[in-house]
C-alpha atoms as a PDB file:
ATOM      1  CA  UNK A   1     228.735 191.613-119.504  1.00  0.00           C
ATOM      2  CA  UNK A   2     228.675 187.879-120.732  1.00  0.00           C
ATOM      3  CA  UNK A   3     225.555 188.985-123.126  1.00  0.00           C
ATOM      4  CA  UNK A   4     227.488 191.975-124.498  1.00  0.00           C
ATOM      5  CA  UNK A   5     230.168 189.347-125.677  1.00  0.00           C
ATOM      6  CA  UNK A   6     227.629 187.221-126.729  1.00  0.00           C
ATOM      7  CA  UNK A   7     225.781 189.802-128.805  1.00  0.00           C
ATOM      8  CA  UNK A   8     229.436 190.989-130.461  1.00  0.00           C
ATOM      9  CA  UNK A   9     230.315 187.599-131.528  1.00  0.00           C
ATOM     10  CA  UNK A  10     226.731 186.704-133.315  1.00  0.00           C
ATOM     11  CA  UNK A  11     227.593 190.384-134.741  1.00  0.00           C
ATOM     12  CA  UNK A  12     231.140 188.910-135.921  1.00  0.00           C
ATOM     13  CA  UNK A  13     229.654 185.597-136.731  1.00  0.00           C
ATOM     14  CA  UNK A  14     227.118 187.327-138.867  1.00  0.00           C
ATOM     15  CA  UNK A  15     229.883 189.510-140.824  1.00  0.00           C
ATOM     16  CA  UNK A  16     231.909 186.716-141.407  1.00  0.00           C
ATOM     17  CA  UNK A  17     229.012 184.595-143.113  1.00  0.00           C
ATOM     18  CA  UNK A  18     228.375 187.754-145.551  1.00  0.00           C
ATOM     19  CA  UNK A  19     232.221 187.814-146.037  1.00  0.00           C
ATOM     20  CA  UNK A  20     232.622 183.961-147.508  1.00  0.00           C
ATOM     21  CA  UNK A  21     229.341 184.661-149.913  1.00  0.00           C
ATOM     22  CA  UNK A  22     230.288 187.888-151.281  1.00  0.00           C
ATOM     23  CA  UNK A  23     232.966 185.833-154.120  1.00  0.00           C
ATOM     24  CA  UNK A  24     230.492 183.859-155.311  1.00  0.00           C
ATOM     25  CA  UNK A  25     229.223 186.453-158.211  1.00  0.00           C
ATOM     26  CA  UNK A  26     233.374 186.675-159.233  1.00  0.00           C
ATOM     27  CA  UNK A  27     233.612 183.281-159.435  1.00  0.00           C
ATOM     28  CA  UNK A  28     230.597 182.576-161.305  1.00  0.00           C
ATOM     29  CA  UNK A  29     231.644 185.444-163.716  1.00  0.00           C
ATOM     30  CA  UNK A  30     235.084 184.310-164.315  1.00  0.00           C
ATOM     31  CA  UNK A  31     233.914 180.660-165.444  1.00  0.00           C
ATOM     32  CA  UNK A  32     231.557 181.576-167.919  1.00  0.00           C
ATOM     33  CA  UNK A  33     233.934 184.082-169.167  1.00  0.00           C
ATOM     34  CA  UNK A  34     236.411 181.028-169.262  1.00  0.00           C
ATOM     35  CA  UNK A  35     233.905 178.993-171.031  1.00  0.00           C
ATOM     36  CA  UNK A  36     232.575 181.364-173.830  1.00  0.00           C
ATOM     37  CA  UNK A  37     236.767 181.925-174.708  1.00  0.00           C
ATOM     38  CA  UNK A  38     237.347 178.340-174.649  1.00  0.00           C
ATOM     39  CA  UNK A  39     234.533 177.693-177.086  1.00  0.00           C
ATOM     40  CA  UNK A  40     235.619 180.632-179.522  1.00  0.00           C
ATOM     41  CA  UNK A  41     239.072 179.098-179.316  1.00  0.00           C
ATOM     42  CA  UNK A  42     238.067 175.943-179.928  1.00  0.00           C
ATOM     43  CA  UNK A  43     235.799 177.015-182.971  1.00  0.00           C
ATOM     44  CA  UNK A  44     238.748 179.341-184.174  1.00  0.00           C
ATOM     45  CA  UNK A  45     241.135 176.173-184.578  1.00  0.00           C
ATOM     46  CA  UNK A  46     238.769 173.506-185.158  1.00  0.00           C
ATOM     47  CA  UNK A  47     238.603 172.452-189.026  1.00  0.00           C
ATOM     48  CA  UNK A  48     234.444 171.596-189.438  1.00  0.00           C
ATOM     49  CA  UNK A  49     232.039 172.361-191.791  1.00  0.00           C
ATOM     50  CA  UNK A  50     229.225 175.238-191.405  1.00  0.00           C
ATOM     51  CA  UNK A  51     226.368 172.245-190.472  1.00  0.00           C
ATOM     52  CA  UNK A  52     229.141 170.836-187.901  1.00  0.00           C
ATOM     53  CA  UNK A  53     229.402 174.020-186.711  1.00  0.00           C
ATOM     54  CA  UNK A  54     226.406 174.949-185.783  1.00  0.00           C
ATOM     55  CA  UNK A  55     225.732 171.726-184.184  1.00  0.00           C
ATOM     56  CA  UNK A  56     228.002 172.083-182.372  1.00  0.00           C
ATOM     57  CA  UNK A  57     227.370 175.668-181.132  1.00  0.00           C
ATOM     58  CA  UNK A  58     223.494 174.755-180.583  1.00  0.00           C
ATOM     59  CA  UNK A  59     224.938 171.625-178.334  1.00  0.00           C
ATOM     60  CA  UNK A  60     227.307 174.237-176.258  1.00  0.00           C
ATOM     61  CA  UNK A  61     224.506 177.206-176.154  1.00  0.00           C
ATOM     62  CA  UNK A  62     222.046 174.342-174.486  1.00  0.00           C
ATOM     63  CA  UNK A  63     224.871 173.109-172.050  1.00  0.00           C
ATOM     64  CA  UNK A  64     225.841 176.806-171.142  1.00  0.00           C
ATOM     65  CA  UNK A  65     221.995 177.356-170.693  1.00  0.00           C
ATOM     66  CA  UNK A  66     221.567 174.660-168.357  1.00  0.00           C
ATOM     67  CA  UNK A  67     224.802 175.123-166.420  1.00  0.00           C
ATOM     68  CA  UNK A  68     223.528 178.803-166.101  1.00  0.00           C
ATOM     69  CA  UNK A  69     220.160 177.607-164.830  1.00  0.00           C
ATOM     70  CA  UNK A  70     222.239 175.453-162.077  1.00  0.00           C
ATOM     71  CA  UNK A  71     224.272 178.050-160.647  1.00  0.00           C
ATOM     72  CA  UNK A  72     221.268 179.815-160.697  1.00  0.00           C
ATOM     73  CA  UNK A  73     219.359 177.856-158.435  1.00  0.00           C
ATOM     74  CA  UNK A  74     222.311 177.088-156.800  1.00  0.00           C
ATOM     75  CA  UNK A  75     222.657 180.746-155.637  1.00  0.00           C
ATOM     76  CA  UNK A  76     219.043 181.164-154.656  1.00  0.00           C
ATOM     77  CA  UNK A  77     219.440 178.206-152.073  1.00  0.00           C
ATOM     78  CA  UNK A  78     222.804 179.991-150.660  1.00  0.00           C
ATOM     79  CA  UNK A  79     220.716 183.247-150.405  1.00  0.00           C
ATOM     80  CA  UNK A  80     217.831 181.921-148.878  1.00  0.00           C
ATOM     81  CA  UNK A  81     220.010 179.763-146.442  1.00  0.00           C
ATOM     82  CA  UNK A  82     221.828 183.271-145.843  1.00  0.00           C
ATOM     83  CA  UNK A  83     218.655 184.774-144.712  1.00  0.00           C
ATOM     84  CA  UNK A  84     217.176 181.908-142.374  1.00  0.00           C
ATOM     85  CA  UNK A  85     220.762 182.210-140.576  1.00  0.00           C
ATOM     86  CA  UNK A  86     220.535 186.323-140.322  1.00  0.00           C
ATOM     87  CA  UNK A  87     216.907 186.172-139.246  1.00  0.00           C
ATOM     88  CA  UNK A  88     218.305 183.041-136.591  1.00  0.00           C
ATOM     89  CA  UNK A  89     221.375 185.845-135.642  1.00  0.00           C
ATOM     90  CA  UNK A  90     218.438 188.699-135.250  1.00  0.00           C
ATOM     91  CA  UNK A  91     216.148 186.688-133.180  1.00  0.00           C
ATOM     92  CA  UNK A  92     218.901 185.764-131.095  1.00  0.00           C
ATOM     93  CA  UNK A  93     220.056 189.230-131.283  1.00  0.00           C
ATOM     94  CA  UNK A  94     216.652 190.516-129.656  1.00  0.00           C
ATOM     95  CA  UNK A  95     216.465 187.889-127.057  1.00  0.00           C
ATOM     96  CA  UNK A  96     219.865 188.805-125.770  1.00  0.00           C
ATOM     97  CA  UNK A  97     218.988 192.383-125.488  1.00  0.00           C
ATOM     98  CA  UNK A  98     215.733 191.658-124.070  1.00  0.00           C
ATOM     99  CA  UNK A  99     217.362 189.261-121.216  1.00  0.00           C
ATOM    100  CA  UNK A 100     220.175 192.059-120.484  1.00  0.00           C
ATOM    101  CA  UNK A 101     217.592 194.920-119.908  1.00  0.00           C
ATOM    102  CA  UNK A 102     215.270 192.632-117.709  1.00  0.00           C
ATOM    103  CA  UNK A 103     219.218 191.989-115.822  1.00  0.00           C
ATOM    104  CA  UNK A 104     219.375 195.238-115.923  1.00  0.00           C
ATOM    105  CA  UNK A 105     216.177 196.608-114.413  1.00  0.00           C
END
């Protein structure tokens, strides 16, 4: 009986780690959508020249670029982290199931 509880709260455990991850994507989203309106703003009010200008838009495109590139790699670590701990949860998973039928024979 204590390895049925067991098994159910890995099985919770696991659900809740996909549960925190699953905003990532909407948050990710939202700031670059934040960033590409601030810069049209900004461009929209800002008095500059056409050279200025598109110094200053190469500067931002680069920036956005890299801060893409980051998040990027950012997500693959929290991906791959998420599948070391679901293939820890399944292991653990098996070895409780294989303990309670050996209990159980």
């Amino acid at each position: 009986m204590a390895d049925a509880r067991e098994a159910e709260k890995l099985k919770d455990e696991d659900t809740m780690a996909r549960d925190e991850g699953s905003g990532a994507g909407s948050v990710l989203l939202a700031f670059i959508i934040g960033a590409v309106s601030g810069a049209a703003l900004a461009l929209l009010y800002a008095p500059a020249s056409g050279d200025e200008t598109r110094k200053y838009l190469g500067q931002k495109a680069r920036e956005g670029r890299d801060r893409a590139a980051e998040a990027v790699e950012k997500g693959r670590e929290v991906v791959k982290e998420g599948r070391e701990t679901l293939a820890q949860a399944v292991e653990r998973g098996k070895e409780v199931y294989q303990q309670a039928r050996r209990e159980k024979a």
